[in-house]
C-alpha atoms as a PDB file:
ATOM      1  CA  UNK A   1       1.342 -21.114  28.748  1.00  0.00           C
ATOM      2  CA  UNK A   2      -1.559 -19.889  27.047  1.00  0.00           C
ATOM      3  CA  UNK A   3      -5.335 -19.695  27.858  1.00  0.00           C
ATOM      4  CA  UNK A   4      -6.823 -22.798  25.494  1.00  0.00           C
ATOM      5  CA  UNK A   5     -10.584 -22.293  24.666  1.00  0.00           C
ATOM      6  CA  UNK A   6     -12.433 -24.840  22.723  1.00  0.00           C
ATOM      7  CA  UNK A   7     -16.203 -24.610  22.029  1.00  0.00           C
ATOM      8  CA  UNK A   8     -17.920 -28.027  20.882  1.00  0.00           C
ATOM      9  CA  UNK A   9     -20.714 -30.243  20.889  1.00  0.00           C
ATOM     10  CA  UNK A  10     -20.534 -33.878  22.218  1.00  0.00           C
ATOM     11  CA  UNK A  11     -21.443 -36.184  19.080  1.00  0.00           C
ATOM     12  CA  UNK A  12     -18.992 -33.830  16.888  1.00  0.00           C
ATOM     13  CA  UNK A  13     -16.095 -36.004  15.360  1.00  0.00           C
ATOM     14  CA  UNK A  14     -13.841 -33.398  14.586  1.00  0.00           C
ATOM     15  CA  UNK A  15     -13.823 -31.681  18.485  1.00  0.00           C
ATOM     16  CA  UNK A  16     -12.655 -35.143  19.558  1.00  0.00           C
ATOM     17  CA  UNK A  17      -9.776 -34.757  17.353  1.00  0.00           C
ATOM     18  CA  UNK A  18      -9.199 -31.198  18.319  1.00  0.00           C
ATOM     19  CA  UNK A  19      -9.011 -32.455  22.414  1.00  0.00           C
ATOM     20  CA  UNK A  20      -7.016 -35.692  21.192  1.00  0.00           C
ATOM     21  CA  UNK A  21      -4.458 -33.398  19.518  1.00  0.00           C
ATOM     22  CA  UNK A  22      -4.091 -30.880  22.354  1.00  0.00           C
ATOM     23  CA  UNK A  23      -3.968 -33.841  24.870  1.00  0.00           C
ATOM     24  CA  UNK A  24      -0.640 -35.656  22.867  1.00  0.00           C
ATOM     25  CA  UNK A  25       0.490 -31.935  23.349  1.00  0.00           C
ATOM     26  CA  UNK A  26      -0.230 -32.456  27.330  1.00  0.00           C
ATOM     27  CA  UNK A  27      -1.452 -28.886  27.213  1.00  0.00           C
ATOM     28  CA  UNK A  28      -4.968 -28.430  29.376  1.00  0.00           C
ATOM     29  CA  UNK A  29      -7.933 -26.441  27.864  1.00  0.00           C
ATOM     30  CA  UNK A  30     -11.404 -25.083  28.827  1.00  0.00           C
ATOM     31  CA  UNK A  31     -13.722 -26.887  26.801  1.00  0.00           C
ATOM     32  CA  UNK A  32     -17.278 -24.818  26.009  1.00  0.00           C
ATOM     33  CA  UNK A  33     -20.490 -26.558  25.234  1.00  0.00           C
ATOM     34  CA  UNK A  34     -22.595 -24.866  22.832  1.00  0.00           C
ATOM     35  CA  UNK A  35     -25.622 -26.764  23.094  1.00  0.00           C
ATOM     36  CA  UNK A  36     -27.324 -23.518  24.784  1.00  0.00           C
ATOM     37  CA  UNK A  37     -27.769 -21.017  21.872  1.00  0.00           C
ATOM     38  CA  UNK A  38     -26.940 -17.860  23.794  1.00  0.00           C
ATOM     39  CA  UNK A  39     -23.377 -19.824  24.088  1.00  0.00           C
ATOM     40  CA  UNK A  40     -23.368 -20.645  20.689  1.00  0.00           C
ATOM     41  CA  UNK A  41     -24.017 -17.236  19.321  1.00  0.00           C
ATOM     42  CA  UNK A  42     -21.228 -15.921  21.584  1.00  0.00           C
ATOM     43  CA  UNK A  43     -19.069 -18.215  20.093  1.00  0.00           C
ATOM     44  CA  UNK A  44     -20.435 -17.571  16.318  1.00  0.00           C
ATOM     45  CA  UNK A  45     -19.610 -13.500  17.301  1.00  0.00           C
ATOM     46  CA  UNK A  46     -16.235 -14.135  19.061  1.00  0.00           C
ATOM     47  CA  UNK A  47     -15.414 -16.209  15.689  1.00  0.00           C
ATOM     48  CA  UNK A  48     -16.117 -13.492  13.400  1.00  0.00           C
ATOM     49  CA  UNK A  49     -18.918 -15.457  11.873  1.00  0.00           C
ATOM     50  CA  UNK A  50     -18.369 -19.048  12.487  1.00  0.00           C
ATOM     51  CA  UNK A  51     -20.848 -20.981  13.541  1.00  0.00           C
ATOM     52  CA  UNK A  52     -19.437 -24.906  12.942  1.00  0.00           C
ATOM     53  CA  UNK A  53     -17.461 -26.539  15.953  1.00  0.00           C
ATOM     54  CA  UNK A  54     -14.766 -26.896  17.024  1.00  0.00           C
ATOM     55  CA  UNK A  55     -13.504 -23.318  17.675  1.00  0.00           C
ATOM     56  CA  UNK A  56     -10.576 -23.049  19.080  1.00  0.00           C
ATOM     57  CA  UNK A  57      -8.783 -19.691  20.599  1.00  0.00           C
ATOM     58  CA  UNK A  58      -5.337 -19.869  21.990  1.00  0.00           C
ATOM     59  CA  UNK A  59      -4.699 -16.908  23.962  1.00  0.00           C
ATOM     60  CA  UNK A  60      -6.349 -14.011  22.195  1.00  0.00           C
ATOM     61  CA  UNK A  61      -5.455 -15.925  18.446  1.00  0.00           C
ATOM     62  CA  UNK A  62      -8.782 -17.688  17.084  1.00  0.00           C
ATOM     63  CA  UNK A  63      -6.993 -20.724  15.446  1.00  0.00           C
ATOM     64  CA  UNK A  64     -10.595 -22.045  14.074  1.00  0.00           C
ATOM     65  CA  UNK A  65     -11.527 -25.545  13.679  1.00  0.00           C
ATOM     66  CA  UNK A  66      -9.526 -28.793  13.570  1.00  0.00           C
ATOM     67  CA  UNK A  67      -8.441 -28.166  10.529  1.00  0.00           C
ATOM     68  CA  UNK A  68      -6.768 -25.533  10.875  1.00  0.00           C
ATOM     69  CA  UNK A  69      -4.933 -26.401  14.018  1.00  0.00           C
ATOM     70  CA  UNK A  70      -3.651 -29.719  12.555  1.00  0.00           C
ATOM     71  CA  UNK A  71      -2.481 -27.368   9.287  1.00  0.00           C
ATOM     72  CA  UNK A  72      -0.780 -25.517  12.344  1.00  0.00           C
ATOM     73  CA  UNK A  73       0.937 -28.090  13.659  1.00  0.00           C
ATOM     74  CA  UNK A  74       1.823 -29.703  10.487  1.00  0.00           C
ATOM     75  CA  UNK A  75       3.504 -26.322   9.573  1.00  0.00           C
ATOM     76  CA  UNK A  76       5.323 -26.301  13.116  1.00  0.00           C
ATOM     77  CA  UNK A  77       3.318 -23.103  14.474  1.00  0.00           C
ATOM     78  CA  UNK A  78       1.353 -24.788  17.063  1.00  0.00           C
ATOM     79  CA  UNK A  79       3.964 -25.395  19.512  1.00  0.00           C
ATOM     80  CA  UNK A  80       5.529 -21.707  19.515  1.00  0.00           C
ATOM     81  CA  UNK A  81       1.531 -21.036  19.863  1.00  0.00           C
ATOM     82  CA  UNK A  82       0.693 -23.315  22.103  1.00  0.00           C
ATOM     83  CA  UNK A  83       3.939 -21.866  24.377  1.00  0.00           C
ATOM     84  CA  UNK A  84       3.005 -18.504  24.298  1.00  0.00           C
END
């Protein structure tokens, strides 16, 4: 199973989605505050620029935000991800 990383804030809509979508998967994940801005700009470097939350990394893959995980498992490349 792979590593799940997820960086987030607590009144952000769209991280809730992102841990209510991994939960129906019943996978676990490390969930990252980035209230602190040293956190935050490790997150905005490890994202290649990104600085809105959610970002999400499974394994050594940065997914990116809700969106595009949902897009992923619409498409049917989550799971193989997600199994990894």
């Amino acid at each position: 199973m792979a590593k799940i990383e997820i960086y987030t804030t607590p009144t952000c809509p769209y991280c809730h989605a992102a841990k209510s979508l991994l939960a129906q998967k019943g996978v676990a994940y490390d969930e990252i505050d980035v209230l602190d801005p040293e956190i935050r700009a490790a997150m905005t470097q490890r994202a290649k620029g990104r600085r809105t939350v959610p970002q999400i990394f499974i394994g050594e893959t940065h997914v990116g935000g809700y969106d595009d995980m949902a897009a992923l498992d619409r498409s049917g490349k989550l799971d193989p991800l997600l199994e990894a």
